[in-house]
ModelCIF file with pLDDT and N, C-alpha, C, O atoms, coordinates in Angstrom:
data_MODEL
#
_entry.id   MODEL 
#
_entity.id                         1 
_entity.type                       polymer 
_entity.pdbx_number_of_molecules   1 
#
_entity_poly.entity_id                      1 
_entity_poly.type                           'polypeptide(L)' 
_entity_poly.nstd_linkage                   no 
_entity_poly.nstd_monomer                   no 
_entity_poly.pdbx_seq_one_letter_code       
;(UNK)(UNK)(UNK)(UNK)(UNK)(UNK)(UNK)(UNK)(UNK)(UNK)(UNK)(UNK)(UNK)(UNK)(UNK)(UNK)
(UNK)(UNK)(UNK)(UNK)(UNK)(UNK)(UNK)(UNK)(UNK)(UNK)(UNK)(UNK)(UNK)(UNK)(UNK)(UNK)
(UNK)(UNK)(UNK)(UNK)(UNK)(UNK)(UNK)(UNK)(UNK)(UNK)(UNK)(UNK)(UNK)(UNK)(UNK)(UNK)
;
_entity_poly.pdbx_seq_one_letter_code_can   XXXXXXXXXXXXXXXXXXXXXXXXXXXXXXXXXXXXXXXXXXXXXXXX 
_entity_poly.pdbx_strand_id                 A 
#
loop_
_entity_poly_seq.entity_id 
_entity_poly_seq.num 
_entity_poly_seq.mon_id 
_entity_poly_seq.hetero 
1 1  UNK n 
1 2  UNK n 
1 3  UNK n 
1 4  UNK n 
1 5  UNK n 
1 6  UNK n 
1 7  UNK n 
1 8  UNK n 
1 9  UNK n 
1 10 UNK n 
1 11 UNK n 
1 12 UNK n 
1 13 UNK n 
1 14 UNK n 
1 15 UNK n 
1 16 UNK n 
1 17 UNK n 
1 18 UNK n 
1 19 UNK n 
1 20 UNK n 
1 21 UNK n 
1 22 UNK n 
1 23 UNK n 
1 24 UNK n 
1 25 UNK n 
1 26 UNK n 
1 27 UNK n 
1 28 UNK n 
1 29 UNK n 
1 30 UNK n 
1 31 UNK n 
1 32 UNK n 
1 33 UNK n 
1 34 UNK n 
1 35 UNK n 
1 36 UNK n 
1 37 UNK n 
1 38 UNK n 
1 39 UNK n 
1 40 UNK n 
1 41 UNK n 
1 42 UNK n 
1 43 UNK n 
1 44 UNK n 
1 45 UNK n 
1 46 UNK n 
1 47 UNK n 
1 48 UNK n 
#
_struct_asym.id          A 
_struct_asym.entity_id   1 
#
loop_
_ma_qa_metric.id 
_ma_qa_metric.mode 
_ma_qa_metric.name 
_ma_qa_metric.software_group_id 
_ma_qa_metric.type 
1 global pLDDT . pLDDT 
2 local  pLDDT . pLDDT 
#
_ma_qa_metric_global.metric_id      1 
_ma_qa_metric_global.metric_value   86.29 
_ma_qa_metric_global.model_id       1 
_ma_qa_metric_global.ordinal_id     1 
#
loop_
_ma_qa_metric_local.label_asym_id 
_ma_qa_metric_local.label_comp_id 
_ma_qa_metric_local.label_seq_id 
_ma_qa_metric_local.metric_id 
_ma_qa_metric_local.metric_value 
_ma_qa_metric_local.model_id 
_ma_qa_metric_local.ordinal_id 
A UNK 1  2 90.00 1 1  
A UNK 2  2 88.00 1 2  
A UNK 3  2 89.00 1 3  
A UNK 4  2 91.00 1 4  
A UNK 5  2 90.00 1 5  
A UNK 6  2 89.00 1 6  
A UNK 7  2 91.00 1 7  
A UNK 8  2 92.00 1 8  
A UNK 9  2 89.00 1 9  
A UNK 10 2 88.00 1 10 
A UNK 11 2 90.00 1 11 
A UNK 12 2 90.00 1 12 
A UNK 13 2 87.00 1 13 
A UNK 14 2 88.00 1 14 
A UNK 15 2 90.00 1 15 
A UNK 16 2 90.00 1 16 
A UNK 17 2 89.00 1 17 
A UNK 18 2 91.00 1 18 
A UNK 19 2 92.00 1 19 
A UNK 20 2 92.00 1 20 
A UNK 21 2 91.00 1 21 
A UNK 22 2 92.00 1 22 
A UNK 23 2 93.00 1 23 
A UNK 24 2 91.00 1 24 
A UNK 25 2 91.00 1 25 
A UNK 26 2 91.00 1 26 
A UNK 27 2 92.00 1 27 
A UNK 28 2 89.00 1 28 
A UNK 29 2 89.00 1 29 
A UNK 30 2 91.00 1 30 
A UNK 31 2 91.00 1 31 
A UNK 32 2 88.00 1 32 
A UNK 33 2 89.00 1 33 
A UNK 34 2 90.00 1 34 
A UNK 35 2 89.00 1 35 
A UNK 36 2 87.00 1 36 
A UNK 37 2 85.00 1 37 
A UNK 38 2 87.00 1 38 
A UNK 39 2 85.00 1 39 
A UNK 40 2 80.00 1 40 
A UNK 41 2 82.00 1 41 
A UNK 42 2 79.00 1 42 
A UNK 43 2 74.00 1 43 
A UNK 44 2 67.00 1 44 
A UNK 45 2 71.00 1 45 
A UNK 46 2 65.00 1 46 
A UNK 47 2 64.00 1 47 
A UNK 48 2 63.00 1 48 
#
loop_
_atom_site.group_PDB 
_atom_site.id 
_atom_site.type_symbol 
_atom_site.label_atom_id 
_atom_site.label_alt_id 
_atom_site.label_comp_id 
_atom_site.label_asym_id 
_atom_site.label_entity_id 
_atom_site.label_seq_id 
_atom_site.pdbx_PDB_ins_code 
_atom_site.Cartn_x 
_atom_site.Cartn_y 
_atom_site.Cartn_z 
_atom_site.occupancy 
_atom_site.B_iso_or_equiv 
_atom_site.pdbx_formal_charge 
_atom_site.auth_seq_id 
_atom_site.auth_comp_id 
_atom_site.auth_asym_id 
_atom_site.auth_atom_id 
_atom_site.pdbx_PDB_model_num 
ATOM 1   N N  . UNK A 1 1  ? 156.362 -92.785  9.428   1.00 90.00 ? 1  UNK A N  1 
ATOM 2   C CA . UNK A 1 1  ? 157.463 -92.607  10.379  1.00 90.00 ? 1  UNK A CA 1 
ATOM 3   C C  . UNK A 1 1  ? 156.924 -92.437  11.798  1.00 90.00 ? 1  UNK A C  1 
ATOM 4   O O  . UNK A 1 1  ? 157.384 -93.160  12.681  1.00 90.00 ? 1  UNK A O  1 
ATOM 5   N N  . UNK A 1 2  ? 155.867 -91.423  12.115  1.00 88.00 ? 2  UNK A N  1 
ATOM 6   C CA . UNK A 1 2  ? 155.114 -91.751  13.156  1.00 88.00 ? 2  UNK A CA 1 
ATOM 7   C C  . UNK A 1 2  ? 154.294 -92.740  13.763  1.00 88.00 ? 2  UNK A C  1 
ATOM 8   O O  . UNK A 1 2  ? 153.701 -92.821  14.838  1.00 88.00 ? 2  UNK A O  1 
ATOM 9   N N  . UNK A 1 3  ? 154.459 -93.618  12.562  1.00 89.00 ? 3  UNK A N  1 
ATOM 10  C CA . UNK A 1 3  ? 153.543 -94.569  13.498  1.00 89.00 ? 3  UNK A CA 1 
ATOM 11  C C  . UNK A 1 3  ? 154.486 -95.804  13.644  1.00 89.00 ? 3  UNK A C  1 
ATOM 12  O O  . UNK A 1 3  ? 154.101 -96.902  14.046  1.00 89.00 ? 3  UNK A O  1 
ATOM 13  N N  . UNK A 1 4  ? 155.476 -95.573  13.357  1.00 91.00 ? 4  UNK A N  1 
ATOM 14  C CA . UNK A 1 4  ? 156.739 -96.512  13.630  1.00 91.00 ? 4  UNK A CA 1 
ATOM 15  C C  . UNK A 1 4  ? 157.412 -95.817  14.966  1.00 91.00 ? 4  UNK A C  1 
ATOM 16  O O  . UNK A 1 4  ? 157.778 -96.446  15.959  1.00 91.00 ? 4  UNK A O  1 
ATOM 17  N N  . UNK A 1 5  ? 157.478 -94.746  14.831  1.00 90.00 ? 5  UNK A N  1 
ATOM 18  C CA . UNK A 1 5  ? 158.224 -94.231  16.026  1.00 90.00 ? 5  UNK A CA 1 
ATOM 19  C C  . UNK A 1 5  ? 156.879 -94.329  17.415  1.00 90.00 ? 5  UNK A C  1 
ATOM 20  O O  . UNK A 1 5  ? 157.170 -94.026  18.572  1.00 90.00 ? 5  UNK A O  1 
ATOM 21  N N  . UNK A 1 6  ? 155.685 -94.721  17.079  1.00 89.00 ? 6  UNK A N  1 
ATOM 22  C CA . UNK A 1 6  ? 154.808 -95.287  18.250  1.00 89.00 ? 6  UNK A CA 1 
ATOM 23  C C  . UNK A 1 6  ? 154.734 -96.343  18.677  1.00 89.00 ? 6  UNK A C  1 
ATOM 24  O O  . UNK A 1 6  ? 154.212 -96.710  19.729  1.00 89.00 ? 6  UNK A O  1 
ATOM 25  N N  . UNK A 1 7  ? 155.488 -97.194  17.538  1.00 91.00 ? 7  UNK A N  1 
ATOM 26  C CA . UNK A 1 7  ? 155.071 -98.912  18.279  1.00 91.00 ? 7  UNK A CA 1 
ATOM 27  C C  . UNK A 1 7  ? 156.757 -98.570  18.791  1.00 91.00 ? 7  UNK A C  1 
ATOM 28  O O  . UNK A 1 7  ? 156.768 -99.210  19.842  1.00 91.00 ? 7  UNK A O  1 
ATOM 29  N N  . UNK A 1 8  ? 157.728 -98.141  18.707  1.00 92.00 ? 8  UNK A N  1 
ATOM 30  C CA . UNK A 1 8  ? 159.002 -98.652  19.092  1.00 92.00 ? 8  UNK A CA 1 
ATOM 31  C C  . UNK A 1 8  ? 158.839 -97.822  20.535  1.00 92.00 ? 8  UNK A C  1 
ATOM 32  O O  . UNK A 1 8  ? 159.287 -98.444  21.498  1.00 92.00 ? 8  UNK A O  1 
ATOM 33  N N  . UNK A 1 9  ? 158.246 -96.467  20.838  1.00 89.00 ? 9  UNK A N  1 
ATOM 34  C CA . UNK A 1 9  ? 157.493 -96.283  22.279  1.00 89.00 ? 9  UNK A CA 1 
ATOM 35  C C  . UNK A 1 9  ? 157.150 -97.388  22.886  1.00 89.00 ? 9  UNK A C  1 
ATOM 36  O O  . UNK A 1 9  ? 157.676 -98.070  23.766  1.00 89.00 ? 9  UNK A O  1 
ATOM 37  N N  . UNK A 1 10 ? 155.955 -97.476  22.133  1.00 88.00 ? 10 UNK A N  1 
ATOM 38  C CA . UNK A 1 10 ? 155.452 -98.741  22.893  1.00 88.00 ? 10 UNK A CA 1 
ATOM 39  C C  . UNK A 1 10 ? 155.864 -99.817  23.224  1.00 88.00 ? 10 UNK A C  1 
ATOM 40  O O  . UNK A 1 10 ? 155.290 -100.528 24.049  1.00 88.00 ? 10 UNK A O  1 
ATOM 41  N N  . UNK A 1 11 ? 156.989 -100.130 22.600  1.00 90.00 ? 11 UNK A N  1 
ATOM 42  C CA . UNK A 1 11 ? 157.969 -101.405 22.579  1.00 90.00 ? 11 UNK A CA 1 
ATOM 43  C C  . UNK A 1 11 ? 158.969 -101.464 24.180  1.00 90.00 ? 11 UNK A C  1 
ATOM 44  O O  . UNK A 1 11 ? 159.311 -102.421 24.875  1.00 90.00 ? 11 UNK A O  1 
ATOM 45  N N  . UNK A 1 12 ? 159.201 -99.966  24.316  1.00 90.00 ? 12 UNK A N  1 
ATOM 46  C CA . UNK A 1 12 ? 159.892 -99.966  25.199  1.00 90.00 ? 12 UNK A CA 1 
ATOM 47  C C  . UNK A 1 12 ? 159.448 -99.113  25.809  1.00 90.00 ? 12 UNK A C  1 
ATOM 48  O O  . UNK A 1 12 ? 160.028 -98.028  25.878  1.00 90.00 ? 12 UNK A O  1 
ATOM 49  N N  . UNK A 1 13 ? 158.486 -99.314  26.325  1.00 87.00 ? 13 UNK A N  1 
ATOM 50  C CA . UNK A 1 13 ? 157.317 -99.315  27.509  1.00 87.00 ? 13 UNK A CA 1 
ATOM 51  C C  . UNK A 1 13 ? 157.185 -97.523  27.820  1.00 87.00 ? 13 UNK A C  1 
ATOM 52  O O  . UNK A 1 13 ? 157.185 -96.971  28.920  1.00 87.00 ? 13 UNK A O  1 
ATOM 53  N N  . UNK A 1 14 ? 157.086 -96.931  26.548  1.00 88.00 ? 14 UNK A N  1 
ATOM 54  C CA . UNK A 1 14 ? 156.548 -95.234  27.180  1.00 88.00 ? 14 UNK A CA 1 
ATOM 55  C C  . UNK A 1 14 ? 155.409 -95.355  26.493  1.00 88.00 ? 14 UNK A C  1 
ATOM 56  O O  . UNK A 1 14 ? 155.484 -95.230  25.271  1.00 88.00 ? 14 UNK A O  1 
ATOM 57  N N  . UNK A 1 15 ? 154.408 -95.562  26.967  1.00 90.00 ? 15 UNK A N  1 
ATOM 58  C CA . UNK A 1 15 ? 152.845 -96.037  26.702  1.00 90.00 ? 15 UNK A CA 1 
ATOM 59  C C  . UNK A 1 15 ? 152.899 -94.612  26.509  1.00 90.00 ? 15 UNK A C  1 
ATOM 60  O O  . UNK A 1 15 ? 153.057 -94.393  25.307  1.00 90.00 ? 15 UNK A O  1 
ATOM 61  N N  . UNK A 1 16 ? 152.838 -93.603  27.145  1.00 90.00 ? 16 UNK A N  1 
ATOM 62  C CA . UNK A 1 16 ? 152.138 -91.763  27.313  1.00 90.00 ? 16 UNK A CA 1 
ATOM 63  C C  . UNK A 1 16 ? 152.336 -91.635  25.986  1.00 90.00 ? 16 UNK A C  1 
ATOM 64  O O  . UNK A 1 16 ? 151.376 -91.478  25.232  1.00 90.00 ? 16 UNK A O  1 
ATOM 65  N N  . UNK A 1 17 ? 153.708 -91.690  25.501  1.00 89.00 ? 17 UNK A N  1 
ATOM 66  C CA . UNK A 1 17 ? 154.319 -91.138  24.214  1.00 89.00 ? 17 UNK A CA 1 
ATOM 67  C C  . UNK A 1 17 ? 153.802 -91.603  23.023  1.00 89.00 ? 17 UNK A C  1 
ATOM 68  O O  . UNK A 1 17 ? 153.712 -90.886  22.025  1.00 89.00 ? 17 UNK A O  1 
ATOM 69  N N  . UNK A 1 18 ? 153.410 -92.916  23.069  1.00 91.00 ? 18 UNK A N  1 
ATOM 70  C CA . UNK A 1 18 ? 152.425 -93.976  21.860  1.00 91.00 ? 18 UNK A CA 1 
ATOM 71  C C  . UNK A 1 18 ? 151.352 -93.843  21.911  1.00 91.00 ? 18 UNK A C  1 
ATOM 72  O O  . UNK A 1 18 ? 150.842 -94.354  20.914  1.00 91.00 ? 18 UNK A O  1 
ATOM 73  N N  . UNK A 1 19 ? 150.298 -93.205  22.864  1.00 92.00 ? 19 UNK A N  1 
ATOM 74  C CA . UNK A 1 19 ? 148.988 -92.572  23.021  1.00 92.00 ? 19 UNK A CA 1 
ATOM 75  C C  . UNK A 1 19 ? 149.294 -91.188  22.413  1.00 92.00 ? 19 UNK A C  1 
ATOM 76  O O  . UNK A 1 19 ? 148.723 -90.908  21.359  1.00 92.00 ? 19 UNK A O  1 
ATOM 77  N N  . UNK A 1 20 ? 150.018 -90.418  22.891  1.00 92.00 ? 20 UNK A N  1 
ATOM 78  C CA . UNK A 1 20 ? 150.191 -89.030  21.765  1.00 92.00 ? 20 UNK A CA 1 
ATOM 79  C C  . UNK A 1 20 ? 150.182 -89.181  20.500  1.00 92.00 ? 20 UNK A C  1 
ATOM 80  O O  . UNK A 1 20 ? 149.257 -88.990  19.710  1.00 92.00 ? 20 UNK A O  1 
ATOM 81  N N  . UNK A 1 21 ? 151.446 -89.601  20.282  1.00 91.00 ? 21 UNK A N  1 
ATOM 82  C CA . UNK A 1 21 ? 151.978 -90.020  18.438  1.00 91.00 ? 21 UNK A CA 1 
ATOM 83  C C  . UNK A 1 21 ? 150.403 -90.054  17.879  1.00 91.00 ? 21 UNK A C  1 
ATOM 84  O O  . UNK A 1 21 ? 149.828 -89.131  17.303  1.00 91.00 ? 21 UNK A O  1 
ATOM 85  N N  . UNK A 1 22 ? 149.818 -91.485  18.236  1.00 92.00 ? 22 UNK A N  1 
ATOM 86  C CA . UNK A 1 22 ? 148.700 -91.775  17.878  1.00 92.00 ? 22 UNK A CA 1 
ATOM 87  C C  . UNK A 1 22 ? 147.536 -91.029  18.066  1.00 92.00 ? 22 UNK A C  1 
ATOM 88  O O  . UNK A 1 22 ? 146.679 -91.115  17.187  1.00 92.00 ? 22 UNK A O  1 
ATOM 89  N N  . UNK A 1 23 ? 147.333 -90.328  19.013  1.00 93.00 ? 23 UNK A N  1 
ATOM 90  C CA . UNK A 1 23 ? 146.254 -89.016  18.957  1.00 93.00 ? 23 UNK A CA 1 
ATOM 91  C C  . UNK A 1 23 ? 146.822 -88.181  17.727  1.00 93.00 ? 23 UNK A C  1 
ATOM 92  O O  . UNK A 1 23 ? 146.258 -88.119  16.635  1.00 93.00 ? 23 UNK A O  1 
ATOM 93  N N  . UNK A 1 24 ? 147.745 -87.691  17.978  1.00 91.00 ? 24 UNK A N  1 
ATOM 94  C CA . UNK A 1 24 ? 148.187 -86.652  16.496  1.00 91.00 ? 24 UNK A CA 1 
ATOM 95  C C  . UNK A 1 24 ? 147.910 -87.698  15.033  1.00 91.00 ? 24 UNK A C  1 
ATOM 96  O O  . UNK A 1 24 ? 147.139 -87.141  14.251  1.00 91.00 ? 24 UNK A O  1 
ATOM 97  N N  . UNK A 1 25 ? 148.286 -88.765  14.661  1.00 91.00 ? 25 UNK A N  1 
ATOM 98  C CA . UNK A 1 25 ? 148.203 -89.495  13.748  1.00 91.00 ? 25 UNK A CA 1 
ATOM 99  C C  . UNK A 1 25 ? 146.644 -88.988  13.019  1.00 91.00 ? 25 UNK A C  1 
ATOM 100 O O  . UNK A 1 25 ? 146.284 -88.444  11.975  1.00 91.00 ? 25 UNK A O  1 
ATOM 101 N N  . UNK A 1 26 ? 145.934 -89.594  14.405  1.00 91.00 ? 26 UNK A N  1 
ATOM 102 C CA . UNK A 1 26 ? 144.813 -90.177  14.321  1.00 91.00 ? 26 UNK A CA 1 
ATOM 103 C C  . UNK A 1 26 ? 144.023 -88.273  13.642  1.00 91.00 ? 26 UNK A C  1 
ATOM 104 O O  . UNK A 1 26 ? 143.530 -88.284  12.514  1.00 91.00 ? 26 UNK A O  1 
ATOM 105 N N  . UNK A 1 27 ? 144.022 -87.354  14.179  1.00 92.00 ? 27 UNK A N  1 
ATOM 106 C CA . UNK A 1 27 ? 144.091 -86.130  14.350  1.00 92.00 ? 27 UNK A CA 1 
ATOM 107 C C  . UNK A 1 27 ? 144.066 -85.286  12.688  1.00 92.00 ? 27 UNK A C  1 
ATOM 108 O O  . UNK A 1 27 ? 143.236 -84.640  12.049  1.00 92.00 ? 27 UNK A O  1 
ATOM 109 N N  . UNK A 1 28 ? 145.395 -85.714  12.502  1.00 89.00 ? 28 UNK A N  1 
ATOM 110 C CA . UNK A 1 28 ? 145.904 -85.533  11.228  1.00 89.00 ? 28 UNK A CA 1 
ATOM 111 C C  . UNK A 1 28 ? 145.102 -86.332  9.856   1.00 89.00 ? 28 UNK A C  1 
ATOM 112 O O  . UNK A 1 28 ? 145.036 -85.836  8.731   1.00 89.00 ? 28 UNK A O  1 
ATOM 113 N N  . UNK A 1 29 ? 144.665 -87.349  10.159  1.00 89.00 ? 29 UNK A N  1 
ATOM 114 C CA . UNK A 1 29 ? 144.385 -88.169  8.689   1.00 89.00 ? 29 UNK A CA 1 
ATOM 115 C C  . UNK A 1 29 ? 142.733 -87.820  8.870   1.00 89.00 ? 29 UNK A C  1 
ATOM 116 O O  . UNK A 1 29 ? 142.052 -88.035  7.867   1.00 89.00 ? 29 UNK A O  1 
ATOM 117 N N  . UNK A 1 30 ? 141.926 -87.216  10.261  1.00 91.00 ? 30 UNK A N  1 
ATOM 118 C CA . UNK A 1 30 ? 140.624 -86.872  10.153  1.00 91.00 ? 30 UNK A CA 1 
ATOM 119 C C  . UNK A 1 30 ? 141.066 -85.624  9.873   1.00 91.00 ? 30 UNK A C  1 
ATOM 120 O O  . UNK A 1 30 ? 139.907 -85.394  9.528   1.00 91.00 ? 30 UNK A O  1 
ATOM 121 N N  . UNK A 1 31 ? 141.752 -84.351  9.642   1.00 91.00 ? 31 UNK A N  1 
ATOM 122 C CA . UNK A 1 31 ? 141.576 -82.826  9.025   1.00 91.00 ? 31 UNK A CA 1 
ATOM 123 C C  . UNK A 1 31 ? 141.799 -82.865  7.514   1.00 91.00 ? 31 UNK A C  1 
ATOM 124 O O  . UNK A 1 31 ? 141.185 -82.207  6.674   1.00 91.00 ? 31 UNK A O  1 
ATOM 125 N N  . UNK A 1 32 ? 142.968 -83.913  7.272   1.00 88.00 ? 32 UNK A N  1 
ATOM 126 C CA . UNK A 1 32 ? 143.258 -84.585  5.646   1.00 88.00 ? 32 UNK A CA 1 
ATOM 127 C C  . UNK A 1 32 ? 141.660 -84.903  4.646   1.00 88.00 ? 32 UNK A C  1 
ATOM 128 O O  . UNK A 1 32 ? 141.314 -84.419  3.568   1.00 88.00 ? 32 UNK A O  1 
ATOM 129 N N  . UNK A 1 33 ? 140.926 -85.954  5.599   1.00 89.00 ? 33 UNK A N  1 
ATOM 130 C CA . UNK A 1 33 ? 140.118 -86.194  5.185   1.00 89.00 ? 33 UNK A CA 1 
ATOM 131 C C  . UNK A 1 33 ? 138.620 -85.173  4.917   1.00 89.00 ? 33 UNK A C  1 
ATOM 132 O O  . UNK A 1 33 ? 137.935 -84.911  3.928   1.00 89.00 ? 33 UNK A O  1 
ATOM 133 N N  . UNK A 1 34 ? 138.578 -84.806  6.346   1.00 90.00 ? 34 UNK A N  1 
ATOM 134 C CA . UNK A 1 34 ? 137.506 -83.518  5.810   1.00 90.00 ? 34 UNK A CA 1 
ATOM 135 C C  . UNK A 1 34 ? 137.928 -82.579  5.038   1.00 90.00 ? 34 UNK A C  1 
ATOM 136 O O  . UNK A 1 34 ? 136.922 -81.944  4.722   1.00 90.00 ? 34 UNK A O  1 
ATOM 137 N N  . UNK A 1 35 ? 139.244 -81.918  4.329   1.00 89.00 ? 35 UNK A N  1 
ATOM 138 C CA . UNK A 1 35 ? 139.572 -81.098  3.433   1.00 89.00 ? 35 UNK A CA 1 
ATOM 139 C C  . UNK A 1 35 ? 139.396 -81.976  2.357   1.00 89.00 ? 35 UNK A C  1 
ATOM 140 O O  . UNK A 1 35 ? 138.677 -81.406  1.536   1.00 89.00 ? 35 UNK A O  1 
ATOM 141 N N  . UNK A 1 36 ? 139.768 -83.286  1.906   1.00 87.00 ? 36 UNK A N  1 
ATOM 142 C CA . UNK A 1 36 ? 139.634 -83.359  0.836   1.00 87.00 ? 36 UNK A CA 1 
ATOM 143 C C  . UNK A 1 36 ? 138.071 -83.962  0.045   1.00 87.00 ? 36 UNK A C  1 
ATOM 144 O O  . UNK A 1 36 ? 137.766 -84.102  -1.139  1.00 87.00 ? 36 UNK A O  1 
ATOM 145 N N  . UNK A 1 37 ? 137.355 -84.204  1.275   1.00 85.00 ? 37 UNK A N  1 
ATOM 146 C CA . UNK A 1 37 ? 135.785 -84.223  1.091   1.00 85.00 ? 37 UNK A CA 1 
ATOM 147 C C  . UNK A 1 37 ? 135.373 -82.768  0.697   1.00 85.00 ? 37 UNK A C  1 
ATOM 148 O O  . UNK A 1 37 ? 134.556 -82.693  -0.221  1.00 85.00 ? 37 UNK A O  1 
ATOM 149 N N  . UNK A 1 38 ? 135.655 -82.024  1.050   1.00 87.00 ? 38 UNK A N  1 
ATOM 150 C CA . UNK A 1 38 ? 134.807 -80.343  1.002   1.00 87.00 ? 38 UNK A CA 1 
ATOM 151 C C  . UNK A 1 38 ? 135.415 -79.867  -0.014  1.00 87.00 ? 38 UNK A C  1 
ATOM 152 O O  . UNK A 1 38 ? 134.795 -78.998  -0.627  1.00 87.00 ? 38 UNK A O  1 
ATOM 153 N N  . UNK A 1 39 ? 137.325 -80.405  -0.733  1.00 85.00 ? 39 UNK A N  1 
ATOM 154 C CA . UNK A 1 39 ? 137.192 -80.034  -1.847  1.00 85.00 ? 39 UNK A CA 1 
ATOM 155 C C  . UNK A 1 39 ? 136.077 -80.894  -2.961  1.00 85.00 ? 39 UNK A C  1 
ATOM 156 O O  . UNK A 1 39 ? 135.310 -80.342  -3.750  1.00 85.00 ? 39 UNK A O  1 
ATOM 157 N N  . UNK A 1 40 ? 136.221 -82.157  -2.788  1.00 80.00 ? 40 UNK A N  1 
ATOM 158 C CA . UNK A 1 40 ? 135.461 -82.520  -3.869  1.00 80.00 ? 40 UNK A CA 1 
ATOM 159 C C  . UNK A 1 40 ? 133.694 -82.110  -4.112  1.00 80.00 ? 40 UNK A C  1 
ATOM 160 O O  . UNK A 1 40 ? 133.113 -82.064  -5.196  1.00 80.00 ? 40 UNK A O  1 
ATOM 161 N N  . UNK A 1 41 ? 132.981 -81.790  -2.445  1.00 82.00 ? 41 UNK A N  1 
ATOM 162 C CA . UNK A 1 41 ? 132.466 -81.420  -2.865  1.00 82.00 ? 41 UNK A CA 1 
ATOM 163 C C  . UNK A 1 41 ? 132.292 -80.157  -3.736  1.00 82.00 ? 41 UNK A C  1 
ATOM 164 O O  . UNK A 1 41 ? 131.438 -80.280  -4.615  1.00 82.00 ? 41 UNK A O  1 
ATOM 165 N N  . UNK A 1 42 ? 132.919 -78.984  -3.673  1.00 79.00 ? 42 UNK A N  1 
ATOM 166 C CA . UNK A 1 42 ? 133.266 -77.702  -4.624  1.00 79.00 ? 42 UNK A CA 1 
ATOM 167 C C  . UNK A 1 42 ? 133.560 -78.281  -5.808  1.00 79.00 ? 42 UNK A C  1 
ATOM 168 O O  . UNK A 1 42 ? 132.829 -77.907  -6.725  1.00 79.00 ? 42 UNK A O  1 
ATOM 169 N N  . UNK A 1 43 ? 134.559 -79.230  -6.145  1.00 74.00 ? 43 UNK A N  1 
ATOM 170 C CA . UNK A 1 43 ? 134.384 -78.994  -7.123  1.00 74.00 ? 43 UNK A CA 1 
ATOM 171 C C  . UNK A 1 43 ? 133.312 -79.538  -8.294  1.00 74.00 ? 43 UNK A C  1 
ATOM 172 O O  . UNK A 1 43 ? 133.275 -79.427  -9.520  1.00 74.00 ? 43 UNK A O  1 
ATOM 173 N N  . UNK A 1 44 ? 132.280 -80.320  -7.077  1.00 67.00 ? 44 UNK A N  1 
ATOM 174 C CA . UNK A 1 44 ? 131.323 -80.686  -7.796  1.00 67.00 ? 44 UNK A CA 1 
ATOM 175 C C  . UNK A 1 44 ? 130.319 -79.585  -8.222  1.00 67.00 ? 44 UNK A C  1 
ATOM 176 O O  . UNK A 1 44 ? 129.623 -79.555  -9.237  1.00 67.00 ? 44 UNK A O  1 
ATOM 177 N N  . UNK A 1 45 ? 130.393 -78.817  -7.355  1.00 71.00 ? 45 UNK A N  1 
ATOM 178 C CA . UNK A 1 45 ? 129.494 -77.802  -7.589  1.00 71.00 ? 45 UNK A CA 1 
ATOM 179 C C  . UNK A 1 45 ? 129.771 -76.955  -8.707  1.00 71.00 ? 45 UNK A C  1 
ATOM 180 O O  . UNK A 1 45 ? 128.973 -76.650  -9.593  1.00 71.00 ? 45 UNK A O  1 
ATOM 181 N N  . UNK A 1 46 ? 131.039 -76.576  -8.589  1.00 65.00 ? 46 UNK A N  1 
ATOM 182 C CA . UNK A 1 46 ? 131.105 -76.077  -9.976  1.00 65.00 ? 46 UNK A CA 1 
ATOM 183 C C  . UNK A 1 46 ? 131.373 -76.791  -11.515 1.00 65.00 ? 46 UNK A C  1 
ATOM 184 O O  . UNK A 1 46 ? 131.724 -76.237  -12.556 1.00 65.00 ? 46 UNK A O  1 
ATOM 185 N N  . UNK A 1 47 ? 131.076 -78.220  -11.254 1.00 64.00 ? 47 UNK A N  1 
ATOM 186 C CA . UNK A 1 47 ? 130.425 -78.765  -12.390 1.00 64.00 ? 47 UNK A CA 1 
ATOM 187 C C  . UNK A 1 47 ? 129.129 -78.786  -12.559 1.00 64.00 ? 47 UNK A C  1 
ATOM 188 O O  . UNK A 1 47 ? 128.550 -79.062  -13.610 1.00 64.00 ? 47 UNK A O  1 
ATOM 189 N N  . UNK A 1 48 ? 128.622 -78.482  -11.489 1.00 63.00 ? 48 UNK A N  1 
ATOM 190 C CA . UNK A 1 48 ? 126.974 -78.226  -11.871 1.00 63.00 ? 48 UNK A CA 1 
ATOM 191 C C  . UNK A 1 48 ? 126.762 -76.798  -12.783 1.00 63.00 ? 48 UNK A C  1 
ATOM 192 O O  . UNK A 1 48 ? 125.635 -76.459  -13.146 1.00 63.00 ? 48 UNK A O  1 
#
């Protein structure tokens, strides 16, 4: 939904607002990703 509601910004020319969206996007799926790396590593560990 956010990244639809950035191109239709961008569509109609509020560039500022489609650089945000997309900083937060962008923001969001790198804290997603390092949590779910650091779980897997744990729970590798406690398969060791």
């Amino acid at each position: 939904i956010l990244l639809a509601a950035a191109v239709i910004a961008g569509a109609i020319g509020e560039i500022s607002d489609t650089v945000v969206i997309l900083i937060i996007v962008i923001l969001n799926a790198t804290i997603g990703l390092i949590q779910e790396y650091r779980a897997e590593r744990a729970v590798d560990a406690l398969k060791r």
